[in-house]
PDB file of N, CA and C in Angstrom:
ATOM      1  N   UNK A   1       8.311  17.210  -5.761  1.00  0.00           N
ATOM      2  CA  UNK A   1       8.770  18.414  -5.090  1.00  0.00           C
ATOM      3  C   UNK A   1      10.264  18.509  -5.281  1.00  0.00           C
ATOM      4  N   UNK A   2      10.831  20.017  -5.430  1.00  0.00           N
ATOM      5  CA  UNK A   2      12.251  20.139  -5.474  1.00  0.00           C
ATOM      6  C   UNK A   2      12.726  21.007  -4.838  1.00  0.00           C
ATOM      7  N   UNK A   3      14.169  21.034  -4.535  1.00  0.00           N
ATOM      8  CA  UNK A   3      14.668  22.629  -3.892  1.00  0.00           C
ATOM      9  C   UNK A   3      15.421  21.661  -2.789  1.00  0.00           C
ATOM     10  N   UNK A   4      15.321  22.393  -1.816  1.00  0.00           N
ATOM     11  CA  UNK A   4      16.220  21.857  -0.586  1.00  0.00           C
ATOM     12  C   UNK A   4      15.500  22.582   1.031  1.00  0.00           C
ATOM     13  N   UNK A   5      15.689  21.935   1.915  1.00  0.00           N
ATOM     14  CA  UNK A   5      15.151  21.697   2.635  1.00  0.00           C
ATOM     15  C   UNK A   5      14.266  20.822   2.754  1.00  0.00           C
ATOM     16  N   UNK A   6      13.451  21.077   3.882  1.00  0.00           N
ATOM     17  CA  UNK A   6      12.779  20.203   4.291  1.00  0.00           C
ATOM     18  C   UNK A   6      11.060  20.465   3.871  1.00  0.00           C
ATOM     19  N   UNK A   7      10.490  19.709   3.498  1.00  0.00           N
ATOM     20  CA  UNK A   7       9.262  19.971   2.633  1.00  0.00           C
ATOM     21  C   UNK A   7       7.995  19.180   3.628  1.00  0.00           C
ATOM     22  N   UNK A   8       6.761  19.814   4.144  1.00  0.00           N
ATOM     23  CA  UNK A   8       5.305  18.696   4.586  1.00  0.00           C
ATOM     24  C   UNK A   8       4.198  19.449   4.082  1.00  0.00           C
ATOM     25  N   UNK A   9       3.997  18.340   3.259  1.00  0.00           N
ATOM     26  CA  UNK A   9       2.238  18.404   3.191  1.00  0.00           C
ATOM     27  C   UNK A   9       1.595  17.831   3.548  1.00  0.00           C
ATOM     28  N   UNK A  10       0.234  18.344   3.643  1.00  0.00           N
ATOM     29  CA  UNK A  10      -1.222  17.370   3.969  1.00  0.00           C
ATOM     30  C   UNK A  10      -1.862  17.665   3.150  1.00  0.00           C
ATOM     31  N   UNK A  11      -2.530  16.914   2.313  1.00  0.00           N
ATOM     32  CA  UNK A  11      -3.865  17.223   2.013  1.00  0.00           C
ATOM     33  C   UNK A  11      -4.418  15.414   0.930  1.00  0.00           C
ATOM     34  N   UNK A  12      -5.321  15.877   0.119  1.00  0.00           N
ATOM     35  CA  UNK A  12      -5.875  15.029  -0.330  1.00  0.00           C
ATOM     36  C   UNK A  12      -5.462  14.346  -1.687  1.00  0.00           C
ATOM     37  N   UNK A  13      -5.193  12.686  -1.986  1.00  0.00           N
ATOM     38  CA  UNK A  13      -4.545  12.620  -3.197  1.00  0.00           C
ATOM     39  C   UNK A  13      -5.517  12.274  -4.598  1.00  0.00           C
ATOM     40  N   UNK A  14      -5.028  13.099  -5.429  1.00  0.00           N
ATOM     41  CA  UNK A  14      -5.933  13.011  -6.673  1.00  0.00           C
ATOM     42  C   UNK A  14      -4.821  12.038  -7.858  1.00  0.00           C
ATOM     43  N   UNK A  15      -6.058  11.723  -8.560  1.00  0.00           N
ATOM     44  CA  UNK A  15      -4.935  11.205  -9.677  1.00  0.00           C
ATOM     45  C   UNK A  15      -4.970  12.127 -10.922  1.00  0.00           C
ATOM     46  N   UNK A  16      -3.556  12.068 -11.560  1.00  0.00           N
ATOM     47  CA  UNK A  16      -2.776  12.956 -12.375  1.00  0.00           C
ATOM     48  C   UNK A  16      -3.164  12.434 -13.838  1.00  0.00           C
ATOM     49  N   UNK A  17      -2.508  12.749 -14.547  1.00  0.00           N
ATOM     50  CA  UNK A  17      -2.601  11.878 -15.971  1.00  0.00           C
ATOM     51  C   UNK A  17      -1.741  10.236 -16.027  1.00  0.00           C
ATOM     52  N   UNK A  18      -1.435  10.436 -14.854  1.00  0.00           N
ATOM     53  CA  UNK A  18      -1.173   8.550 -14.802  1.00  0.00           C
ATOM     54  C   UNK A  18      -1.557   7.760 -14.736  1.00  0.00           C
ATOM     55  N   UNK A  19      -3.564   8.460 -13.933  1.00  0.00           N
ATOM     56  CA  UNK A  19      -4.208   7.789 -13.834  1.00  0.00           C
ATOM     57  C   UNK A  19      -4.191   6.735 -12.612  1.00  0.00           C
ATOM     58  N   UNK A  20      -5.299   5.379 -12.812  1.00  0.00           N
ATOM     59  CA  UNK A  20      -4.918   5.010 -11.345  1.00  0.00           C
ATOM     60  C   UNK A  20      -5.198   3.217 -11.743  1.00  0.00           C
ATOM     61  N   UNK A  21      -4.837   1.856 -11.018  1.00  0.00           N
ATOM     62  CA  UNK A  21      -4.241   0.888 -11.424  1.00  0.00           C
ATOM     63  C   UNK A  21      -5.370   0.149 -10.833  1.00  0.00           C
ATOM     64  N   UNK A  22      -5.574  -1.185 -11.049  1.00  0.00           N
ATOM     65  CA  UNK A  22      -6.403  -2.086 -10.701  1.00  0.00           C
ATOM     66  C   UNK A  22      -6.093  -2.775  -9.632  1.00  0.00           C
ATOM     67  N   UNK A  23      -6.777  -3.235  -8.168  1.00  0.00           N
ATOM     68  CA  UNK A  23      -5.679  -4.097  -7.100  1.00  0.00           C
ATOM     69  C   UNK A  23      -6.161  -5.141  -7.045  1.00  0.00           C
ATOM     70  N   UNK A  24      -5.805  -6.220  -6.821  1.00  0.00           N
ATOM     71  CA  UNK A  24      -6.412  -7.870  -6.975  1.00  0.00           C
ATOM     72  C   UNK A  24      -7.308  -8.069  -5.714  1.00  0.00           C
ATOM     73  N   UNK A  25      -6.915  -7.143  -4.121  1.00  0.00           N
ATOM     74  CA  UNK A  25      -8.071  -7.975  -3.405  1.00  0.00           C
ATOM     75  C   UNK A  25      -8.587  -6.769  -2.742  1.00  0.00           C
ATOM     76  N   UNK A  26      -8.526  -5.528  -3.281  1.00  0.00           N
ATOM     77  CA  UNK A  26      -9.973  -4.377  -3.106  1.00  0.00           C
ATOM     78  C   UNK A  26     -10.789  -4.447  -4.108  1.00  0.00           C
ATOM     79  N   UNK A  27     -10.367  -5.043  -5.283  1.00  0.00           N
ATOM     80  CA  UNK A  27     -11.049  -5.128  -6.217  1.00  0.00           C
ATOM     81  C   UNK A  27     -11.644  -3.364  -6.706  1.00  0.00           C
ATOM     82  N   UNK A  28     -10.891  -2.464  -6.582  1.00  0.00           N
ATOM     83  CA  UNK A  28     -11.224  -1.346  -7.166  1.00  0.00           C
ATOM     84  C   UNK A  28      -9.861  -0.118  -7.659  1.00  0.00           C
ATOM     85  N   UNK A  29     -10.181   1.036  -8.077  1.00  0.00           N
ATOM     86  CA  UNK A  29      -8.498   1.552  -8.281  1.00  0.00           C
ATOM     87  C   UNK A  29      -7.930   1.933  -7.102  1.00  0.00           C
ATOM     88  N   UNK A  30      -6.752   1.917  -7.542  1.00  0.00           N
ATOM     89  CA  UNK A  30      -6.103   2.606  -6.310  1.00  0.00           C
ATOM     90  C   UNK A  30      -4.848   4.092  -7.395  1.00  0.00           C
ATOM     91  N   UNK A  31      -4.123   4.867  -6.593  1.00  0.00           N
ATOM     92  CA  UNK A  31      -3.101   5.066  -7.048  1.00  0.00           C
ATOM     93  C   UNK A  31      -1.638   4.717  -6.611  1.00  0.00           C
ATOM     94  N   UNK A  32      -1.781   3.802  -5.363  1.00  0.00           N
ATOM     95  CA  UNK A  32      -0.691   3.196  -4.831  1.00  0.00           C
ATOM     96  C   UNK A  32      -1.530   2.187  -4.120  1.00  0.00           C
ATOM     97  N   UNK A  33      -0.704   0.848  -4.079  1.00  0.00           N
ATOM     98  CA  UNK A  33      -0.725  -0.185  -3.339  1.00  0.00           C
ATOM     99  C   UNK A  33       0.502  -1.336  -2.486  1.00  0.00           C
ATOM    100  N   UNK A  34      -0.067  -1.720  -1.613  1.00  0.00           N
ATOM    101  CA  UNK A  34       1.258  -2.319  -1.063  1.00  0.00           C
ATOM    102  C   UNK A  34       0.831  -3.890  -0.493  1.00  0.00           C
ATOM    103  N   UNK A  35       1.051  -4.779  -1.146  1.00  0.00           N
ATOM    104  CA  UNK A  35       0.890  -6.529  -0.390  1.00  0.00           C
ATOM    105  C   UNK A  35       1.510  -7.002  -0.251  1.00  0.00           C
ATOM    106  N   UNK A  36       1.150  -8.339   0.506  1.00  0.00           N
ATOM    107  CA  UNK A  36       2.288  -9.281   1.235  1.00  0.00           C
ATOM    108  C   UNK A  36       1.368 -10.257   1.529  1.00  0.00           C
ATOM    109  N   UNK A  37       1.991 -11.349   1.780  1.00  0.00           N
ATOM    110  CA  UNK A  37       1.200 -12.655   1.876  1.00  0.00           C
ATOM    111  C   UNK A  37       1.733 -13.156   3.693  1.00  0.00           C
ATOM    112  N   UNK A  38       0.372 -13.579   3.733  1.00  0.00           N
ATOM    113  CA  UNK A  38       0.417 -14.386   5.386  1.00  0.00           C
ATOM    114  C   UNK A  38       0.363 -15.921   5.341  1.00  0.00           C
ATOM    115  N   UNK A  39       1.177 -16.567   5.722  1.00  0.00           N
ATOM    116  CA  UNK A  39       1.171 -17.450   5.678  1.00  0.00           C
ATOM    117  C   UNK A  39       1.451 -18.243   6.975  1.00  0.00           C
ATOM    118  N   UNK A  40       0.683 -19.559   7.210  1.00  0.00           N
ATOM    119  CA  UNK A  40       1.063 -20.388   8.149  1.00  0.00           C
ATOM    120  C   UNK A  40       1.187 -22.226   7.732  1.00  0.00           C
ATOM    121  N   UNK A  41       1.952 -22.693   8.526  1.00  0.00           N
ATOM    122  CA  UNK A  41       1.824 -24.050   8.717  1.00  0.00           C
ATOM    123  C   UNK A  41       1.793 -24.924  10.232  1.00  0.00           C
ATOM    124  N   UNK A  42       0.924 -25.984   9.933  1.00  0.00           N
ATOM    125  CA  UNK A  42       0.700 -26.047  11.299  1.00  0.00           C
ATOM    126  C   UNK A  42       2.280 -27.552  11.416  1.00  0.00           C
ATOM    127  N   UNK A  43       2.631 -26.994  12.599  1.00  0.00           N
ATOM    128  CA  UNK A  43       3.873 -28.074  13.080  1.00  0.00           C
ATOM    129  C   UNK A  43       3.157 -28.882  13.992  1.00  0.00           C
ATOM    130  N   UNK A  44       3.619 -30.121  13.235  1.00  0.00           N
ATOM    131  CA  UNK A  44       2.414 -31.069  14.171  1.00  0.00           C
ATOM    132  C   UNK A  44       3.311 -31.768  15.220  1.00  0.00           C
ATOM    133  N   UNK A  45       4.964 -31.825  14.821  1.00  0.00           N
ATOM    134  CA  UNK A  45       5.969 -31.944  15.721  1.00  0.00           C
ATOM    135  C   UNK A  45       5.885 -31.271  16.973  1.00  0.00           C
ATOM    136  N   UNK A  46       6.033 -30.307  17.114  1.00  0.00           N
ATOM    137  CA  UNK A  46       6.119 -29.505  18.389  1.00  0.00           C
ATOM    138  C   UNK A  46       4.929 -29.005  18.697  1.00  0.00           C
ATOM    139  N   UNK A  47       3.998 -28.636  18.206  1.00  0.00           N
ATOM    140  CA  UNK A  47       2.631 -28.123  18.770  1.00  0.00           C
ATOM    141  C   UNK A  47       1.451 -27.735  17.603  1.00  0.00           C
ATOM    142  N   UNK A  48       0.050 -27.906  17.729  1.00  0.00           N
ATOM    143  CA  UNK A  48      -0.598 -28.156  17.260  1.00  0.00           C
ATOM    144  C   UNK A  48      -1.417 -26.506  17.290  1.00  0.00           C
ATOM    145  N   UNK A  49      -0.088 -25.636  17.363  1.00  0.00           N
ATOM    146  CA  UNK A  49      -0.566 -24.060  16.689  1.00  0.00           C
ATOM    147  C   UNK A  49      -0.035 -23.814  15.485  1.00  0.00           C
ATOM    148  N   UNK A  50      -0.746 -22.999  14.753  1.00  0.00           N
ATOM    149  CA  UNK A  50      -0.164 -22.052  13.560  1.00  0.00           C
ATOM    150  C   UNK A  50       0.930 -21.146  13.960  1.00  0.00           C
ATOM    151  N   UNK A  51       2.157 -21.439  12.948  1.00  0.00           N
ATOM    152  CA  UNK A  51       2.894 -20.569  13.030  1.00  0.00           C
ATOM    153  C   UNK A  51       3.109 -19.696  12.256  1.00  0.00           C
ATOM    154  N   UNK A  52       2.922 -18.219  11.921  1.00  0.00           N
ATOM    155  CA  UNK A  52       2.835 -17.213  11.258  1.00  0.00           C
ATOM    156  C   UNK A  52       3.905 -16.729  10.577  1.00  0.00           C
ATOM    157  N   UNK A  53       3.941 -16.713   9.022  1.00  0.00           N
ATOM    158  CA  UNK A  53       5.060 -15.604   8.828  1.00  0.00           C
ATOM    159  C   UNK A  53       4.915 -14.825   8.122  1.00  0.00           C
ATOM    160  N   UNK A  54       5.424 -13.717   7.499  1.00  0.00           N
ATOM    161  CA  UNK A  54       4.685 -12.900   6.496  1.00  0.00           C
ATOM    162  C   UNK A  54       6.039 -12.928   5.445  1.00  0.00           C
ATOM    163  N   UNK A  55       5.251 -12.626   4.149  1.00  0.00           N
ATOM    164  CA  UNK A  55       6.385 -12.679   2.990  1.00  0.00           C
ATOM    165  C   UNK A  55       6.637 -10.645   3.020  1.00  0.00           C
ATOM    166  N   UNK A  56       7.933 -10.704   2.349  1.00  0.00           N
ATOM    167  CA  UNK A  56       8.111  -9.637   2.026  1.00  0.00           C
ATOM    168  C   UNK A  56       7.134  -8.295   1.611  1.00  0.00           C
ATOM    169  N   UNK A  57       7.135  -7.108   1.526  1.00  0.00           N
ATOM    170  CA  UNK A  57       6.041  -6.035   0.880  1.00  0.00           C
ATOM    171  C   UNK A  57       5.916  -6.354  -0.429  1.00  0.00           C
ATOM    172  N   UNK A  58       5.207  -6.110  -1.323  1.00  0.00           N
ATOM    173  CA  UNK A  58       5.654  -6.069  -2.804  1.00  0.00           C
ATOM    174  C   UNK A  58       4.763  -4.652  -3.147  1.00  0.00           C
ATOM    175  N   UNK A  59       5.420  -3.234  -3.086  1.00  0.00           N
ATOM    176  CA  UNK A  59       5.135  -2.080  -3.318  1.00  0.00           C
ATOM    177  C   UNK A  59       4.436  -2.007  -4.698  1.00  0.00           C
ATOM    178  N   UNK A  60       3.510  -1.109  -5.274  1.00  0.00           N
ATOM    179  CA  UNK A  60       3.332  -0.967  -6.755  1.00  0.00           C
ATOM    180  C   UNK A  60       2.466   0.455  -6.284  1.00  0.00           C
ATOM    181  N   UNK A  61       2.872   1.250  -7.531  1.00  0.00           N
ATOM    182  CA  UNK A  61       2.582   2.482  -7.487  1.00  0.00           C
ATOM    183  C   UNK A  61       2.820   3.544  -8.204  1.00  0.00           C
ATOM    184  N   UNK A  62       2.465   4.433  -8.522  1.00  0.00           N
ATOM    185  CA  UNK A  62       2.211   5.515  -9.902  1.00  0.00           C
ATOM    186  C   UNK A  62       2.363   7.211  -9.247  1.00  0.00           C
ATOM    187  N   UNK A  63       3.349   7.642 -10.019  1.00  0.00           N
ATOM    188  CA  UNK A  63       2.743   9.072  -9.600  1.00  0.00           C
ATOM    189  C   UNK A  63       1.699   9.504  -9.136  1.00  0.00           C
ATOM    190  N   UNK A  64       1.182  10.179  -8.492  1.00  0.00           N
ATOM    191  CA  UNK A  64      -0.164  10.954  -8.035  1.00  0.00           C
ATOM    192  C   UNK A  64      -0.070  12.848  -8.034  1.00  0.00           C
ATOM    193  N   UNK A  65      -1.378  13.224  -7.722  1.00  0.00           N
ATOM    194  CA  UNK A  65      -1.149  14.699  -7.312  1.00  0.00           C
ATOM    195  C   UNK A  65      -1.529  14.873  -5.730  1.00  0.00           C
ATOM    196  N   UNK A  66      -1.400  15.873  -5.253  1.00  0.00           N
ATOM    197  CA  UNK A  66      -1.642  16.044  -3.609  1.00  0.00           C
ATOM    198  C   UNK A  66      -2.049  17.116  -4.008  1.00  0.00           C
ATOM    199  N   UNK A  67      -3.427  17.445  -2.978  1.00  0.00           N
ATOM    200  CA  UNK A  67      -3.933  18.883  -3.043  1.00  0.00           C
ATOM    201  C   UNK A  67      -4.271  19.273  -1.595  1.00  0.00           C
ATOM    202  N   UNK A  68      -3.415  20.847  -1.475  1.00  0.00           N
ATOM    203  CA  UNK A  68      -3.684  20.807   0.121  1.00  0.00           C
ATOM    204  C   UNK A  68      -4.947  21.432   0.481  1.00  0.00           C
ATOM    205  N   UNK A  69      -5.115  21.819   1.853  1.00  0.00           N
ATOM    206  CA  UNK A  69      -6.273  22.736   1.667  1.00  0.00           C
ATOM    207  C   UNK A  69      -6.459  23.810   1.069  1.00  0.00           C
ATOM    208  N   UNK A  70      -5.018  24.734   0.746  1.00  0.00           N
ATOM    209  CA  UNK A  70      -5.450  26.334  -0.007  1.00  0.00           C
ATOM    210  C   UNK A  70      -5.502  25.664  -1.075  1.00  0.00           C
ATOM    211  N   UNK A  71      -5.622  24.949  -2.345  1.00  0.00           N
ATOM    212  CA  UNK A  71      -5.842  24.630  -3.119  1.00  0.00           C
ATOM    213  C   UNK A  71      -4.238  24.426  -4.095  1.00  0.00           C
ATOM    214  N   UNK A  72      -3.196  24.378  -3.696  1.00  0.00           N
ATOM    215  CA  UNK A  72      -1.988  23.854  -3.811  1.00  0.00           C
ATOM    216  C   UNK A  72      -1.989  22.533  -4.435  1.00  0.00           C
ATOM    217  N   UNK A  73      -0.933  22.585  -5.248  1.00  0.00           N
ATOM    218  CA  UNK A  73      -1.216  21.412  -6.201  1.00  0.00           C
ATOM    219  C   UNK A  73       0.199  20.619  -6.431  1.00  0.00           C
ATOM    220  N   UNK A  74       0.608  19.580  -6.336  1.00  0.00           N
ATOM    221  CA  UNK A  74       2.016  19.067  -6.379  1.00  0.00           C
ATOM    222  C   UNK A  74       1.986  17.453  -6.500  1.00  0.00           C
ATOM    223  N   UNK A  75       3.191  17.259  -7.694  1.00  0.00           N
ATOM    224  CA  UNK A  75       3.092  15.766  -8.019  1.00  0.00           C
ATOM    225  C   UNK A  75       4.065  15.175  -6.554  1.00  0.00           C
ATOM    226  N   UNK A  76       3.816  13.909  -7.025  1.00  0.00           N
ATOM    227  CA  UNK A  76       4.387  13.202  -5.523  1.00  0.00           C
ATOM    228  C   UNK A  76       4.581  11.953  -6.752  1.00  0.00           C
ATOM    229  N   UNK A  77       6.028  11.095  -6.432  1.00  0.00           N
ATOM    230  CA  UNK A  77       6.197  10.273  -6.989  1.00  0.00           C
ATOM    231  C   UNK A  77       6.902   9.634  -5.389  1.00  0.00           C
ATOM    232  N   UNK A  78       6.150   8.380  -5.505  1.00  0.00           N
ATOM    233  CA  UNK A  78       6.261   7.462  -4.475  1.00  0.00           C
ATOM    234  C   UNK A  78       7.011   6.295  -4.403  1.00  0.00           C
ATOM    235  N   UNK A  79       7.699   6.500  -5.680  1.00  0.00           N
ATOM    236  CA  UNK A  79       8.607   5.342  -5.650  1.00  0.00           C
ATOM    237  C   UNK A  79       9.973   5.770  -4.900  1.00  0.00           C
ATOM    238  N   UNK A  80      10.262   6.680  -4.581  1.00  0.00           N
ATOM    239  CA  UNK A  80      11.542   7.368  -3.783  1.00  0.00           C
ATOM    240  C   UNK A  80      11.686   7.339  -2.671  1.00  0.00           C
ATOM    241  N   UNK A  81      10.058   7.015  -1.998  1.00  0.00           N
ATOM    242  CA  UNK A  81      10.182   6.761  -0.737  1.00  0.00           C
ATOM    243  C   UNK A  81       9.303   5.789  -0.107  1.00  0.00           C
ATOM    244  N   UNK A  82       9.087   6.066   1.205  1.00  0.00           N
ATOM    245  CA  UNK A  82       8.481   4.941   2.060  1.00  0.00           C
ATOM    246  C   UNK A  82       6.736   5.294   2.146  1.00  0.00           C
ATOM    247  N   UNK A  83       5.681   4.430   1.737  1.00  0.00           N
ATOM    248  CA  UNK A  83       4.477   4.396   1.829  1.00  0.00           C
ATOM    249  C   UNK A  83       3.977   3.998   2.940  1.00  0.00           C
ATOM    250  N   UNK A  84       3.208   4.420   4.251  1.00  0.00           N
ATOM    251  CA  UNK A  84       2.170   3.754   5.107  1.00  0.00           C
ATOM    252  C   UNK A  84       0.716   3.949   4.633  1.00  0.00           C
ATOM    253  N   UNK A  85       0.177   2.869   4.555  1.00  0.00           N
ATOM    254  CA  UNK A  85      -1.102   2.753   3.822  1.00  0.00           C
ATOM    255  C   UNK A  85      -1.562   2.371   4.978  1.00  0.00           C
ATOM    256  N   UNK A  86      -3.135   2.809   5.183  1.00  0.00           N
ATOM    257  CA  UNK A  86      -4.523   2.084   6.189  1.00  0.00           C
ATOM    258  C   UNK A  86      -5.032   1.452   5.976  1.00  0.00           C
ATOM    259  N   UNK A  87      -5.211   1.436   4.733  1.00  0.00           N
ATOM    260  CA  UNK A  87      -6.794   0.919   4.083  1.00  0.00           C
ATOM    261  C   UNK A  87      -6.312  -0.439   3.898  1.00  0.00           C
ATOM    262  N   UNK A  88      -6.969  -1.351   4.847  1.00  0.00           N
ATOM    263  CA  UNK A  88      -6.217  -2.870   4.639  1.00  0.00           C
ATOM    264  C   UNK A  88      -7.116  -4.178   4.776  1.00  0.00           C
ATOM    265  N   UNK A  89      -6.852  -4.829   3.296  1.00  0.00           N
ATOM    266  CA  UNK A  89      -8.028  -6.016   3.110  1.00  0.00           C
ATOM    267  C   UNK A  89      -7.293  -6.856   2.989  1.00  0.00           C
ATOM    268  N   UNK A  90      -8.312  -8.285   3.585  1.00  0.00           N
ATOM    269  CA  UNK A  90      -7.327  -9.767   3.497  1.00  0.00           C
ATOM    270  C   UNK A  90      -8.315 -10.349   2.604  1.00  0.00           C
ATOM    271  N   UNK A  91      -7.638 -10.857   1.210  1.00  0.00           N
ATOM    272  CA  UNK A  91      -7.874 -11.870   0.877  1.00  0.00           C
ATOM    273  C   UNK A  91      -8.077 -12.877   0.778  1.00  0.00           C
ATOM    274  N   UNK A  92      -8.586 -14.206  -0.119  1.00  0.00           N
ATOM    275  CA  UNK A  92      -9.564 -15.092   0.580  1.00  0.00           C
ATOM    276  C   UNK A  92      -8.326 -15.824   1.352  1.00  0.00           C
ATOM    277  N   UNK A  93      -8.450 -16.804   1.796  1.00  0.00           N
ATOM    278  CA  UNK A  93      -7.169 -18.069   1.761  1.00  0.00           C
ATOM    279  C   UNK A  93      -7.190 -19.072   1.149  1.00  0.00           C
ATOM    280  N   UNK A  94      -6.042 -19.393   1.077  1.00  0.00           N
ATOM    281  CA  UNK A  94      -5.927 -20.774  -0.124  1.00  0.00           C
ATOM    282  C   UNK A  94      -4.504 -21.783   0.627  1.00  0.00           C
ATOM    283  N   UNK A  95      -4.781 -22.831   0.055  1.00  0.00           N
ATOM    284  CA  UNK A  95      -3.853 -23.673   0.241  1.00  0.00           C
ATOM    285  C   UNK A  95      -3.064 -24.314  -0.966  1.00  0.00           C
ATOM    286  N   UNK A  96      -1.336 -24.358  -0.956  1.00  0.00           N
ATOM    287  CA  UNK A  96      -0.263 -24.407  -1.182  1.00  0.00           C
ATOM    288  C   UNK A  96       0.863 -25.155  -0.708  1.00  0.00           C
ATOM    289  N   UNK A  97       1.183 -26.404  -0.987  1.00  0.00           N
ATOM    290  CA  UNK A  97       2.095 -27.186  -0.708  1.00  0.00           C
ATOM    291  C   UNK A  97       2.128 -27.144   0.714  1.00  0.00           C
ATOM    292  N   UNK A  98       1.234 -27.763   1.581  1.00  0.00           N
ATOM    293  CA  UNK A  98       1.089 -27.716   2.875  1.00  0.00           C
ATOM    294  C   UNK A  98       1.192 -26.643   3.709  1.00  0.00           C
ATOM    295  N   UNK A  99       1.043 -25.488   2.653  1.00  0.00           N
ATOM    296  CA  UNK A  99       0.655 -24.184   4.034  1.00  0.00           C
ATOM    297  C   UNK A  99      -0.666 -23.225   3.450  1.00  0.00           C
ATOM    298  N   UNK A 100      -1.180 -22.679   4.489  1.00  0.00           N
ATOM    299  CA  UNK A 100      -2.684 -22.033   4.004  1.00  0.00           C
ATOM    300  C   UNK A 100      -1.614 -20.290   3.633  1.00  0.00           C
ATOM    301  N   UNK A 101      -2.429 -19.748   2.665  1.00  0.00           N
ATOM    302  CA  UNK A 101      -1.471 -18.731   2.388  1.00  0.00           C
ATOM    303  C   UNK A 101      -2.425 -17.743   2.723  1.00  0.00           C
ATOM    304  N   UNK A 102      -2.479 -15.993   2.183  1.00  0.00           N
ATOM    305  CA  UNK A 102      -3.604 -15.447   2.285  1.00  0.00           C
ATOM    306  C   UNK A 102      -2.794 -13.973   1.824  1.00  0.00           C
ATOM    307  N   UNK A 103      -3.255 -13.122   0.829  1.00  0.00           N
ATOM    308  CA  UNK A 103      -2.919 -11.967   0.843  1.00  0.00           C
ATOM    309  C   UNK A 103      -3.380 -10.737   1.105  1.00  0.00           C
ATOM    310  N   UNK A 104      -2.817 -10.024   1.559  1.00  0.00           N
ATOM    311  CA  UNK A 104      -3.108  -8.796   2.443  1.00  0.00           C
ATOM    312  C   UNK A 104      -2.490  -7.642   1.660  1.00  0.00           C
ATOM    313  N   UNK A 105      -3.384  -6.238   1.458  1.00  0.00           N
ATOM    314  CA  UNK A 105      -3.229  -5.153   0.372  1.00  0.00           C
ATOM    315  C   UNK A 105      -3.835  -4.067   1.281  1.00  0.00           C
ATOM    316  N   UNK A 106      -2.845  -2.672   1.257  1.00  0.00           N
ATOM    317  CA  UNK A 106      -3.516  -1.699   1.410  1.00  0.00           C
ATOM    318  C   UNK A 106      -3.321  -1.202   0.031  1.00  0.00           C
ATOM    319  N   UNK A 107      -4.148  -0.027   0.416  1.00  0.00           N
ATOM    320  CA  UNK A 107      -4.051   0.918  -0.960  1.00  0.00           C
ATOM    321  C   UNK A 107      -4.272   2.236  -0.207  1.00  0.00           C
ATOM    322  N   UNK A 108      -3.745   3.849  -1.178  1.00  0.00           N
ATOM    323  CA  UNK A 108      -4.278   4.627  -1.483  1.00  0.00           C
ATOM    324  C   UNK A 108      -4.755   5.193  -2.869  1.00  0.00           C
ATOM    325  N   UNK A 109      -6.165   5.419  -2.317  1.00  0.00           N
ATOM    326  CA  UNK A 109      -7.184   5.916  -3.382  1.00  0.00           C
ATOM    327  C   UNK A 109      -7.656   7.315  -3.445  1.00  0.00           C
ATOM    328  N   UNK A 110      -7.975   8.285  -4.708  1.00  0.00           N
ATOM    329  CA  UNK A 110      -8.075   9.018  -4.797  1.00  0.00           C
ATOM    330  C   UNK A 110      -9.187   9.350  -4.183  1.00  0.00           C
ATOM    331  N   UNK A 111      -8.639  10.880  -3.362  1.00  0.00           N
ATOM    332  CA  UNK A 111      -9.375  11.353  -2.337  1.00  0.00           C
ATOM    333  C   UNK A 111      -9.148  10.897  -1.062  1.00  0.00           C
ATOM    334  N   UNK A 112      -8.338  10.468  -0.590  1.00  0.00           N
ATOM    335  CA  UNK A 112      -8.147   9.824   0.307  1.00  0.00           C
ATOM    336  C   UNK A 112      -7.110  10.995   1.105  1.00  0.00           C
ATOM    337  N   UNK A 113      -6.493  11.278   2.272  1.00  0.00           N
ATOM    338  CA  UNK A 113      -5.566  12.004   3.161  1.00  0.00           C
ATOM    339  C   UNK A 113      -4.440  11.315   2.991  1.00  0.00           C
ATOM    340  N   UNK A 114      -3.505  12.121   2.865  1.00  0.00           N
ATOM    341  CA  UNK A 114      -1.909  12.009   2.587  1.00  0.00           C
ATOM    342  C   UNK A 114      -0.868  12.775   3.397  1.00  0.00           C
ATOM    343  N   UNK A 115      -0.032  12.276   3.951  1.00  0.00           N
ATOM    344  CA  UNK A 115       1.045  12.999   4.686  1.00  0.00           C
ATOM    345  C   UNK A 115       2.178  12.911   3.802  1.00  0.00           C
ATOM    346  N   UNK A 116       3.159  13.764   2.700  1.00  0.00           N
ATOM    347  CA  UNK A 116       4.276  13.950   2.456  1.00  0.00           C
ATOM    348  C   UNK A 116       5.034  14.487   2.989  1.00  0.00           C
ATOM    349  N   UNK A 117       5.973  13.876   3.487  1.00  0.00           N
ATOM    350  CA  UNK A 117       7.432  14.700   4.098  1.00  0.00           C
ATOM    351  C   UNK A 117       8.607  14.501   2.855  1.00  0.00           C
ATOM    352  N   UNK A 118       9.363  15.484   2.741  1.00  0.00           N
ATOM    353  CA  UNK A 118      10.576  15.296   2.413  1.00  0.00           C
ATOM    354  C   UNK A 118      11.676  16.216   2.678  1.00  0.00           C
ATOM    355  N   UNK A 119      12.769  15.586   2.522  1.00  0.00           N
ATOM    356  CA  UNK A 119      13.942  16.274   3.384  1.00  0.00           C
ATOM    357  C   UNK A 119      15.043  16.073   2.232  1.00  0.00           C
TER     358      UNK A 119
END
């Protein structure tokens, strides 16, 4: 989207000629995805709970199209801004130099509801 002001859509996201990417733990396409790993170790010093931390986001993601309800049509490139994704799967867990790890992925997939704002 271009121009000035302030810009919202809703509607549904399709994929463009960019097409759409493979994700390691939906195991299906997406056209945007977003993971991060959970990790704990148990401190056997001070108490015999897991302590939680999460690693950074690691964003990945492709142009898309948005289609609203009148049948409006507009690319959206998502690398410019901030993604909230729903759709959220945990991967298996594994263990790593004394901590259990585990990764966690949303995605959006085509056809799915989209909120764009821009300003």
């Amino acid at each position: 989207m271009s121009g000035n002001g302030i810009v919202a859509v809703r509607g549904r996201a399709k994929k463009g000629v960019w097409g759409t990417m493979a994700t390691a733990v939906h195991a299906e396409d997406a056209l945007c995805a977003a993971t991060w790993y959970k990790s704990w170790v148990l401190d056997r010093e001070a108490a015999p709970e897991a302590k939680v931390s999460l690693s950074a986001v690691e964003s990945t993601s492709r142009n898309f199209l948005i289609e609203d309800d009148w049948g409006g049509i507009a690319r959206v490139d998502p690398t410019d801004g901030w993604l909230e994704l729903t759709d959220e799967t945990e991967g298996p867990e594994y263990e790593q130099h004394g901590a259990t790890y585990q990764r966690i992925e949303t995605i959006l997939k085509p056809g799915d509801t989209v909120y764009v704002f821009r300003h």
